[in-house]
PDB file of N, CA and C in Angstrom:
ATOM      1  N   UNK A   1     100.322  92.513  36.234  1.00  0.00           N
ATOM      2  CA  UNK A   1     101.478  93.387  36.164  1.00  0.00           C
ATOM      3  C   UNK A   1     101.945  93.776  37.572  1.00  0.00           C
ATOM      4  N   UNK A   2     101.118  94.321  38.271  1.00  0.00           N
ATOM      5  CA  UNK A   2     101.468  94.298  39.788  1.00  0.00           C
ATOM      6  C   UNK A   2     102.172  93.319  40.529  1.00  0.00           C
ATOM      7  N   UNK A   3     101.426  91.710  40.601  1.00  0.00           N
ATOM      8  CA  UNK A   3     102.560  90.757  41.084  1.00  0.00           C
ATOM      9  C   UNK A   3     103.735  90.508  40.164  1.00  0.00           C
ATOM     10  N   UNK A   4     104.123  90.831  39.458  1.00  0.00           N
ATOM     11  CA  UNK A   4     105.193  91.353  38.581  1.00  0.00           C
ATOM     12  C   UNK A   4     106.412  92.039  38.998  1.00  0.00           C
ATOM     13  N   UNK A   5     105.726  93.223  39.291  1.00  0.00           N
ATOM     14  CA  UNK A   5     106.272  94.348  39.730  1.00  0.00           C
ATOM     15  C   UNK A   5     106.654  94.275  41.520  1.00  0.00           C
ATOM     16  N   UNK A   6     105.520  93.627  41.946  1.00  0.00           N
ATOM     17  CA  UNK A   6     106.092  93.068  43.549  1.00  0.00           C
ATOM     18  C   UNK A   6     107.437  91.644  43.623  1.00  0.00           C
ATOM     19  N   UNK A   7     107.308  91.023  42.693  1.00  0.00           N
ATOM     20  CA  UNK A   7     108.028  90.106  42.726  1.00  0.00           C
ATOM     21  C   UNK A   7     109.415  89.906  42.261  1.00  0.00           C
ATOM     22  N   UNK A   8     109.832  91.242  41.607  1.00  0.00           N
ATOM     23  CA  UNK A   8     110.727  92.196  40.917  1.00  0.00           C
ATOM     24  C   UNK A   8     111.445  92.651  41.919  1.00  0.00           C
ATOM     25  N   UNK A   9     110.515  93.418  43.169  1.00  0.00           N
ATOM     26  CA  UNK A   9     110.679  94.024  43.498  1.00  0.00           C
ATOM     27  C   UNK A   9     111.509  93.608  45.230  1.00  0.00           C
ATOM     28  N   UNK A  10     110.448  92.293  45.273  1.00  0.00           N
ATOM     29  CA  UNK A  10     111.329  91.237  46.412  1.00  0.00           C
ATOM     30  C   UNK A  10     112.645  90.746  46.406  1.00  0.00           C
ATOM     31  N   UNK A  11     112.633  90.442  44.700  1.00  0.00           N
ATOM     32  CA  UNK A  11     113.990  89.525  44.488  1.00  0.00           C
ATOM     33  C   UNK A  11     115.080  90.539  44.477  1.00  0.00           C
ATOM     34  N   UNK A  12     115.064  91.842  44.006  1.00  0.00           N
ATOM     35  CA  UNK A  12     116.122  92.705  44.038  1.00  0.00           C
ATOM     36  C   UNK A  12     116.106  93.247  45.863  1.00  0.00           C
ATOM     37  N   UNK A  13     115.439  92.956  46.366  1.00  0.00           N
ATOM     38  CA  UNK A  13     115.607  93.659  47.928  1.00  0.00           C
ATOM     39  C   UNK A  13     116.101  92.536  48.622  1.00  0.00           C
ATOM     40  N   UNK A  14     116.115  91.113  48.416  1.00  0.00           N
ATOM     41  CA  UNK A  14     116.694  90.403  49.132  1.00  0.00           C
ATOM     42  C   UNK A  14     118.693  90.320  48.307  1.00  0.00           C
ATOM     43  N   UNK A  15     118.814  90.739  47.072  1.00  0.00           N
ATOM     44  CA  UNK A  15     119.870  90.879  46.492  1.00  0.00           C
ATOM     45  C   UNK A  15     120.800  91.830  47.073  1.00  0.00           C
ATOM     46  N   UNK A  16     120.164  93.273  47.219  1.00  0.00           N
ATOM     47  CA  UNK A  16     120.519  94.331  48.097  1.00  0.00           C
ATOM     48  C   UNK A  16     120.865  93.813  49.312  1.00  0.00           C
ATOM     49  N   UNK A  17     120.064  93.105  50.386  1.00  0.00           N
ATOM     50  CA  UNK A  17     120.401  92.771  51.409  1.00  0.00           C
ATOM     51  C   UNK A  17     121.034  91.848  51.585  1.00  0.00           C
ATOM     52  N   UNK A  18     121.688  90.908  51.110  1.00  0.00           N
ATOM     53  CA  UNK A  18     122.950  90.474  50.504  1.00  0.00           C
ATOM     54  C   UNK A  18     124.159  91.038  50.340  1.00  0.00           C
ATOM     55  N   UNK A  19     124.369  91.788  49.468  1.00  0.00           N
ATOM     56  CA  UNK A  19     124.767  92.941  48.893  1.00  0.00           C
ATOM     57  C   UNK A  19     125.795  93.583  50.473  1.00  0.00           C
ATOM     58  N   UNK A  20     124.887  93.940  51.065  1.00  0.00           N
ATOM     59  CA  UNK A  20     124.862  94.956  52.792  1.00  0.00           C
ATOM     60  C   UNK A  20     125.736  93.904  53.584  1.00  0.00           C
ATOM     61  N   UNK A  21     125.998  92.637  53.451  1.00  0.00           N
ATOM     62  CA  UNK A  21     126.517  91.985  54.402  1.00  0.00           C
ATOM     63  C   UNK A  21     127.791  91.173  54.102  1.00  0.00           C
ATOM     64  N   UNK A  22     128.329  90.359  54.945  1.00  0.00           N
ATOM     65  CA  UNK A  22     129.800  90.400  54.152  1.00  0.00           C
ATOM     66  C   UNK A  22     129.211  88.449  53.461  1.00  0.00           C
ATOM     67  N   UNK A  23     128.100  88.653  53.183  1.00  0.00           N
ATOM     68  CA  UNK A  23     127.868  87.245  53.276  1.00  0.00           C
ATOM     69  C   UNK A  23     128.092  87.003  51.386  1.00  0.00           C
ATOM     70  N   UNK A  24     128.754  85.553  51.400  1.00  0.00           N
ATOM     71  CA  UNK A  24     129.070  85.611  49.916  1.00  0.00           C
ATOM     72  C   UNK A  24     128.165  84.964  48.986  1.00  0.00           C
ATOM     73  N   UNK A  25     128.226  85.178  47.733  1.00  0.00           N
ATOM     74  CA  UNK A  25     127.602  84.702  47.065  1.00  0.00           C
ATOM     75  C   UNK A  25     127.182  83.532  47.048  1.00  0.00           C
ATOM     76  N   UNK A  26     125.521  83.418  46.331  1.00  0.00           N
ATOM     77  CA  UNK A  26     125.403  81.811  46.729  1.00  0.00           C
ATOM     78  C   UNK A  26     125.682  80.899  45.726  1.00  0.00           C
ATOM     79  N   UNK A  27     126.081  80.602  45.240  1.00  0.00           N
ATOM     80  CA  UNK A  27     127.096  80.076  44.290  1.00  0.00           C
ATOM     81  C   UNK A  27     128.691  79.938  44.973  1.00  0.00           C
ATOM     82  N   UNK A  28     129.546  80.270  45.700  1.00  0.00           N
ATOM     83  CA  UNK A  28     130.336  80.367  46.477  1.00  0.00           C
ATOM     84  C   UNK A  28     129.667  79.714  48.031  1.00  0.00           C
ATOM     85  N   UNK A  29     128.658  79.512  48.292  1.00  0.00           N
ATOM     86  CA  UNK A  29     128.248  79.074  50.033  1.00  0.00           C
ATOM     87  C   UNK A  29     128.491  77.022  49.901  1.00  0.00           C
ATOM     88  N   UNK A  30     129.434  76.939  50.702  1.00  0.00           N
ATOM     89  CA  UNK A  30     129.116  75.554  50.713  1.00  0.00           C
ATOM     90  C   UNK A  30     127.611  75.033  51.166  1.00  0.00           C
ATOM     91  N   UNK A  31     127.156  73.787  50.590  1.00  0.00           N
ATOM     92  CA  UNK A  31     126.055  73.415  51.404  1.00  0.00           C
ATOM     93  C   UNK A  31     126.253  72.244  52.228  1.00  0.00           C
ATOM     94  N   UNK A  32     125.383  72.699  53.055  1.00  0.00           N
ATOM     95  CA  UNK A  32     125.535  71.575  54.606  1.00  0.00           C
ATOM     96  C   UNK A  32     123.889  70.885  54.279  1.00  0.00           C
ATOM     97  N   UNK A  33     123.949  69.559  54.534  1.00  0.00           N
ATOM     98  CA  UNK A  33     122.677  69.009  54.739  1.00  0.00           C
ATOM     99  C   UNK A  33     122.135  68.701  56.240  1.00  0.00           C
ATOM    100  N   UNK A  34     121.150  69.066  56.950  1.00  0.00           N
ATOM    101  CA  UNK A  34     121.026  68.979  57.694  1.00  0.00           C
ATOM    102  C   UNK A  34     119.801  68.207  58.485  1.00  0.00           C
ATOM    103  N   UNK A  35     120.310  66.686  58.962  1.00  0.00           N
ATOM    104  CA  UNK A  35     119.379  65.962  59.191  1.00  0.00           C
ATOM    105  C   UNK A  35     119.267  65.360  60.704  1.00  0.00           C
ATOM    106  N   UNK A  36     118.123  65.859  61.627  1.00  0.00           N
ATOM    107  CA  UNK A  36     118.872  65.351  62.942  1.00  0.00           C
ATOM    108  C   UNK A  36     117.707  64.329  63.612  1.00  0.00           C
ATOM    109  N   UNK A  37     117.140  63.723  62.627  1.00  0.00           N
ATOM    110  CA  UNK A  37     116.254  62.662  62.860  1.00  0.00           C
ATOM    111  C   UNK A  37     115.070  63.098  64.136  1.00  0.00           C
ATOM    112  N   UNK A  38     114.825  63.959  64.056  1.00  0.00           N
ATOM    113  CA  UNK A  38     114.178  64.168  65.152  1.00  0.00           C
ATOM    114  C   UNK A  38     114.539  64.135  66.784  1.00  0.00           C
ATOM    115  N   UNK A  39     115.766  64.456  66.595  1.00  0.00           N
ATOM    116  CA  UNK A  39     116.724  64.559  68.364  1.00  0.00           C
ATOM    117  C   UNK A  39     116.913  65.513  68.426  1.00  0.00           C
ATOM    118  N   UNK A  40     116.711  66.750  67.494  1.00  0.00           N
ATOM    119  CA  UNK A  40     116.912  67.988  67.658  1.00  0.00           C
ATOM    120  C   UNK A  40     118.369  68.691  67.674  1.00  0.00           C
ATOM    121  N   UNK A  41     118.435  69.667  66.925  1.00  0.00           N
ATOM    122  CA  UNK A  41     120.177  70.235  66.409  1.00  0.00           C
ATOM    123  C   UNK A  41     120.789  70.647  67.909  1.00  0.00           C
ATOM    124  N   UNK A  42     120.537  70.563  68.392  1.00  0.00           N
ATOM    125  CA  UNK A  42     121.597  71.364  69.759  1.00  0.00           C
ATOM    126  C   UNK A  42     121.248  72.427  69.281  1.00  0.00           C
ATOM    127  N   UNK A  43     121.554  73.595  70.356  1.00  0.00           N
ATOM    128  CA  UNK A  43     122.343  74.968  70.569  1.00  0.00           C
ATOM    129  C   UNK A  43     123.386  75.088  69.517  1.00  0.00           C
ATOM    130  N   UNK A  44     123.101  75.928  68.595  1.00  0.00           N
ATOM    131  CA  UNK A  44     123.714  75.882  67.202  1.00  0.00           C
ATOM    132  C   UNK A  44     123.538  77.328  66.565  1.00  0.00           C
ATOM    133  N   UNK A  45     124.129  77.738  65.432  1.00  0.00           N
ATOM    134  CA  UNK A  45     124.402  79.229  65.038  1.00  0.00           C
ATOM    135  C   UNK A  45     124.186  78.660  63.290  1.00  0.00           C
ATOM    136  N   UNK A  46     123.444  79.099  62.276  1.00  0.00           N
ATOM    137  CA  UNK A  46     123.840  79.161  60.874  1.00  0.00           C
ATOM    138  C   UNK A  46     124.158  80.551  60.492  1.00  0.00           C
ATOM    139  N   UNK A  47     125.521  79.876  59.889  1.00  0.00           N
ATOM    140  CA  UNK A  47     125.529  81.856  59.216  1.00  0.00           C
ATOM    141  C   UNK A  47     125.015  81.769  57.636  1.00  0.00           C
ATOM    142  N   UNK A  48     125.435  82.678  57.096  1.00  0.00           N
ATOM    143  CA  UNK A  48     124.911  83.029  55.275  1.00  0.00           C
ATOM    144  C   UNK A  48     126.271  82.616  54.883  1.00  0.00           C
ATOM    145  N   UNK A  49     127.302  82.032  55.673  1.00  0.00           N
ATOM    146  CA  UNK A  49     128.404  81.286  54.740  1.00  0.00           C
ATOM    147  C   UNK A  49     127.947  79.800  53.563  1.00  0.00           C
ATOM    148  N   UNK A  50     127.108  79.653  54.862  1.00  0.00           N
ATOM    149  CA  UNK A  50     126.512  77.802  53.550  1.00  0.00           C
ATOM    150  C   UNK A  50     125.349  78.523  53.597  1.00  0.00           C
ATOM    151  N   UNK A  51     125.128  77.422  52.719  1.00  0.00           N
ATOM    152  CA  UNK A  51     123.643  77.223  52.091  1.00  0.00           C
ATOM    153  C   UNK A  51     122.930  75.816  52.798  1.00  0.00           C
ATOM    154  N   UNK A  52     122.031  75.864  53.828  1.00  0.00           N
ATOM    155  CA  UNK A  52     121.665  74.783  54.576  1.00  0.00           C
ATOM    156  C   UNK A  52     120.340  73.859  54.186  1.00  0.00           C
ATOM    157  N   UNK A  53     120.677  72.412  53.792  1.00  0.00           N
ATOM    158  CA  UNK A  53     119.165  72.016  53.085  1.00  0.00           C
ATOM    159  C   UNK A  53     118.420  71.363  54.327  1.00  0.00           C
ATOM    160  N   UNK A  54     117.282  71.526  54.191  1.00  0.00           N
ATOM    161  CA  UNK A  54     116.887  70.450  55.440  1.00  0.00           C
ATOM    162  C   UNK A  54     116.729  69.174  55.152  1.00  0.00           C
ATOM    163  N   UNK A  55     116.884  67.640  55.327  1.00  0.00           N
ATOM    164  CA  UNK A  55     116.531  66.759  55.231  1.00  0.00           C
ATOM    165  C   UNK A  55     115.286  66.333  56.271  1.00  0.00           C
ATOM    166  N   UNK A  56     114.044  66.671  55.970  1.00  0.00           N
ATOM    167  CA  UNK A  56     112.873  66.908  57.030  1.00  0.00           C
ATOM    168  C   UNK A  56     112.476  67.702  58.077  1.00  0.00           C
ATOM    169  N   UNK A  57     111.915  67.144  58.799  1.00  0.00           N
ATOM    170  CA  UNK A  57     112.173  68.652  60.302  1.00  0.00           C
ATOM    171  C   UNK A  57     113.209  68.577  60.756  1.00  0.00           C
ATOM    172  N   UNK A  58     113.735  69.888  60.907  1.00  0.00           N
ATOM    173  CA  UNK A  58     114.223  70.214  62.548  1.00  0.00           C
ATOM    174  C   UNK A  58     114.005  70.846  63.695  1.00  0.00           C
ATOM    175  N   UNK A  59     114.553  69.548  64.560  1.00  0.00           N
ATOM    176  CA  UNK A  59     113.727  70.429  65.672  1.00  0.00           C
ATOM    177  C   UNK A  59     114.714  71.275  66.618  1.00  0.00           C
ATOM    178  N   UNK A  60     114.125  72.341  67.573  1.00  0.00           N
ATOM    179  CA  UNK A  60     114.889  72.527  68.654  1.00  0.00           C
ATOM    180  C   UNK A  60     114.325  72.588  69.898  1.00  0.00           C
ATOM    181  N   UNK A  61     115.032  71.594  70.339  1.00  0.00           N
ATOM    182  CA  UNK A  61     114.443  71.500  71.869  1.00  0.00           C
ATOM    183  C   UNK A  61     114.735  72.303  72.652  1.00  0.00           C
ATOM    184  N   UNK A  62     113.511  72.089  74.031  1.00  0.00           N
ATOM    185  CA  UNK A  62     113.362  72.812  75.269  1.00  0.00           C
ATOM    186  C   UNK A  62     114.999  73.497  75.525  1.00  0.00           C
ATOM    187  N   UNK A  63     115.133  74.476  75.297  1.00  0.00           N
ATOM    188  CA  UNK A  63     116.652  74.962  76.666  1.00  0.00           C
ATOM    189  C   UNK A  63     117.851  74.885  75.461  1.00  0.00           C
ATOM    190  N   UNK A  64     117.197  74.769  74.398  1.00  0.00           N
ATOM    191  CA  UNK A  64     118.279  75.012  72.889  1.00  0.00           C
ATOM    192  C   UNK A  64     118.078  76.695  72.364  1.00  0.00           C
ATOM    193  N   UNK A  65     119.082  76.550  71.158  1.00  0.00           N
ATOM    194  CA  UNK A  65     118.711  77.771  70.509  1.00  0.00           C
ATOM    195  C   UNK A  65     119.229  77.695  69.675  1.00  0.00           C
ATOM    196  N   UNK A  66     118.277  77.898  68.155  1.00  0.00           N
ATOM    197  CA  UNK A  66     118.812  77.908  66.876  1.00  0.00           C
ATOM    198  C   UNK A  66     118.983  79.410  66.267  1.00  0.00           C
ATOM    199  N   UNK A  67     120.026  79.998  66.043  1.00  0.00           N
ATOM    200  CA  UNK A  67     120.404  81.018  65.483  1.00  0.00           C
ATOM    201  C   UNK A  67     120.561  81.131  64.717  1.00  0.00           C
ATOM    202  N   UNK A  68     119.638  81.824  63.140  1.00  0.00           N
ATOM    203  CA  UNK A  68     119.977  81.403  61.831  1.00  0.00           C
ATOM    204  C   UNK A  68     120.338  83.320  61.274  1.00  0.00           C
TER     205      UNK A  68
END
């Protein structure tokens, strides 16, 4: 009943925090697939507009920055 009640309790706090931001529903987020064969994404930003799948690792290299 407890992991129940914790898991209840996760899914409505990540809903809320949702909720708090102007980010839209996910059902509404386009999805981007994202596959960079191991060359690494560049210096790059994801917002909560898509929904991003990974197609394996990604990496980010030395002197990059992934902002999710």
């Amino acid at each position: 009943m407890k992991h129940l009640f914790l898991a209840a309790a996760i899914l409505f706090s990540g809903f809320s925090a949702a909720a708090q931001c102007d980010c839209p529903p996910l059902a509404d987020r386009s999805e981007i697939i994202i596959s960079d064969a191991g060359q690494g994404t560049g210096t790059t930003t994801w917002s909560c507009d898509n929904t991003y799948i990974l197609d394996g690792y990604v990496f980010v290299n030395s002197g990059q920055t992934l902002t999710i």
